[in-house]
C-alpha atoms as a PDB file:
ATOM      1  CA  UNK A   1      -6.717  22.031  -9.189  1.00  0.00           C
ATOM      2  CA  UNK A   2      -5.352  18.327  -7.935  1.00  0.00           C
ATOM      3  CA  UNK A   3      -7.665  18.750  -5.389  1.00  0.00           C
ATOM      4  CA  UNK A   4     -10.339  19.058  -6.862  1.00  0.00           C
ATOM      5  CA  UNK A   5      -9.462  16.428  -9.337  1.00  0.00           C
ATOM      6  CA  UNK A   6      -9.074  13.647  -6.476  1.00  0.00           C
ATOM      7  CA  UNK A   7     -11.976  15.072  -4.400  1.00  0.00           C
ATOM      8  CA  UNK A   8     -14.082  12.181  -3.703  1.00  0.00           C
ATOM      9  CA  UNK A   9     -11.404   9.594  -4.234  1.00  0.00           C
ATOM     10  CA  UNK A  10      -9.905   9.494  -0.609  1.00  0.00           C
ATOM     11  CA  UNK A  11      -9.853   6.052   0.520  1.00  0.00           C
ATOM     12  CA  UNK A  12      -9.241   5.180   4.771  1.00  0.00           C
ATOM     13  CA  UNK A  13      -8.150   2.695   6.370  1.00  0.00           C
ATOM     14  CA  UNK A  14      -9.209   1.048   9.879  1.00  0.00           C
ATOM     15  CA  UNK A  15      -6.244   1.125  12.525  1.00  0.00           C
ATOM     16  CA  UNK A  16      -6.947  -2.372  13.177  1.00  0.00           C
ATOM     17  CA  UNK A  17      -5.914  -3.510  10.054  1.00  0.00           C
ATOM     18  CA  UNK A  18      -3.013  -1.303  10.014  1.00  0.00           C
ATOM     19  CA  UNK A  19      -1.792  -2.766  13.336  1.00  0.00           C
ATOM     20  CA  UNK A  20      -2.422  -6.126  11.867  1.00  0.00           C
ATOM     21  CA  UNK A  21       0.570  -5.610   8.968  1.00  0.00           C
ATOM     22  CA  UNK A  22       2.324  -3.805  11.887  1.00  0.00           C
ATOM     23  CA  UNK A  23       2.637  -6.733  13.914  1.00  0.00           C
ATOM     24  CA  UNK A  24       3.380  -9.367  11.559  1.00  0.00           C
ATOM     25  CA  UNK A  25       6.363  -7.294   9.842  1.00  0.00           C
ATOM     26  CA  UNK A  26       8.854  -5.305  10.491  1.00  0.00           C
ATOM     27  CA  UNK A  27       7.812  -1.900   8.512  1.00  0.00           C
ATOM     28  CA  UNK A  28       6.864   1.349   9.822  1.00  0.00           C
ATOM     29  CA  UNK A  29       3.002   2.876  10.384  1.00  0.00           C
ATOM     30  CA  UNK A  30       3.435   4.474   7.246  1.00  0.00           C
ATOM     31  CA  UNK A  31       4.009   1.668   5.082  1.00  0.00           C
ATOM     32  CA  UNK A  32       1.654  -0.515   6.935  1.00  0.00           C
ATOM     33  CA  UNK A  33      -1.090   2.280   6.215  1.00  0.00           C
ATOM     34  CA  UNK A  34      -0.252   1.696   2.229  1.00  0.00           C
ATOM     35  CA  UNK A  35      -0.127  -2.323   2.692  1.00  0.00           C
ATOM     36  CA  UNK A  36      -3.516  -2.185   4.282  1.00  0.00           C
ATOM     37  CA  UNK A  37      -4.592  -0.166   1.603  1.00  0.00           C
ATOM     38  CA  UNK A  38      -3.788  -1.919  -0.991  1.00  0.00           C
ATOM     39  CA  UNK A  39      -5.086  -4.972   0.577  1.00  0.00           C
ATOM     40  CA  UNK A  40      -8.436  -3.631   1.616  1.00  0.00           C
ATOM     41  CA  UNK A  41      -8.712  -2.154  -2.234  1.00  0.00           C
ATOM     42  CA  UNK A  42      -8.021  -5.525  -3.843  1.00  0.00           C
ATOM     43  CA  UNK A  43      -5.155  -3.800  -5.461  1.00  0.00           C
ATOM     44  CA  UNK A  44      -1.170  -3.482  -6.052  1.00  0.00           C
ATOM     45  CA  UNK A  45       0.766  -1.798  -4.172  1.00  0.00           C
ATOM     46  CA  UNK A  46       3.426  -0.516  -6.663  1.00  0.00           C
ATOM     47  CA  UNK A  47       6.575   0.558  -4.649  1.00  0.00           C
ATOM     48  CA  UNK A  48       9.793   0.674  -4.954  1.00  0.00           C
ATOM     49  CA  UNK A  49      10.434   0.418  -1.474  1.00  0.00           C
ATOM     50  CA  UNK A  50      12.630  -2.909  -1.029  1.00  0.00           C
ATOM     51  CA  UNK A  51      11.649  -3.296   2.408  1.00  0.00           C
ATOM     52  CA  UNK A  52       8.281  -3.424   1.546  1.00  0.00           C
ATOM     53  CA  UNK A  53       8.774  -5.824  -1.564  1.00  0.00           C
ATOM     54  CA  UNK A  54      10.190  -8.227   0.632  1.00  0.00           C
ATOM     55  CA  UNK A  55       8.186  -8.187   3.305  1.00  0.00           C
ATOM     56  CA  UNK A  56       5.127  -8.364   0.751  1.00  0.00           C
ATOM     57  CA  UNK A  57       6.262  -9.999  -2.357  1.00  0.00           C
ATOM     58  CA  UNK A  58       2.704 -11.014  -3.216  1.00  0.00           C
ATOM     59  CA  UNK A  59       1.231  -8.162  -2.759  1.00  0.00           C
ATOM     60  CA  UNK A  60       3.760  -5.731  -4.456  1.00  0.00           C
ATOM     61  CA  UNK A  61       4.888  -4.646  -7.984  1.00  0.00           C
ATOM     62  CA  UNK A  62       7.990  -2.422  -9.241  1.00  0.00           C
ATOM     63  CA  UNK A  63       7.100   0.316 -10.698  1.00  0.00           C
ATOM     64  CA  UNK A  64       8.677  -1.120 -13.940  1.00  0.00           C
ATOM     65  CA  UNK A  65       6.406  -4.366 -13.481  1.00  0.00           C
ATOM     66  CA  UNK A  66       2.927  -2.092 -13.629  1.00  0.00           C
ATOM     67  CA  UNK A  67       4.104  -0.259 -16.162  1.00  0.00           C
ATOM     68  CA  UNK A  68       4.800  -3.146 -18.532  1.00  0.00           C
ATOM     69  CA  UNK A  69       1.119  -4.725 -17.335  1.00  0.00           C
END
């Protein structure tokens, strides 16, 4: 049933840009994958994830931040 409620809403990501946020911090593929993301969707990246917060304060929001948006 969740799949078929997402279908069609997959976004991807080019590896370039993921090696980009790879590079310039100190997080792993898998977090880089959700910075580039969010970056590349002109959206938040809601985490909670400190590592991540720190490394991209500007980018970020706590869960508890979106929620009172």
């Amino acid at each position: 049933m969740a799949d078929r409620a997402l279908a069609g809403s997959e976004h991807s990501v080019s590896d370039d840009l993921v090696l980009d946020v790879v590079e310039g911090s100190a997080l792993t593929a898998y977090d880089a994958e959700l910075v580039a993301l969010a970056r590349a969707l002109s959206v938040p990246l809601v985490t909670s994830d400190k590592a991540v917060f720190k490394a991209f304060p500007d980018l970020t929001l706590t869960m508890e931040a979106f929620v009172a948006r």
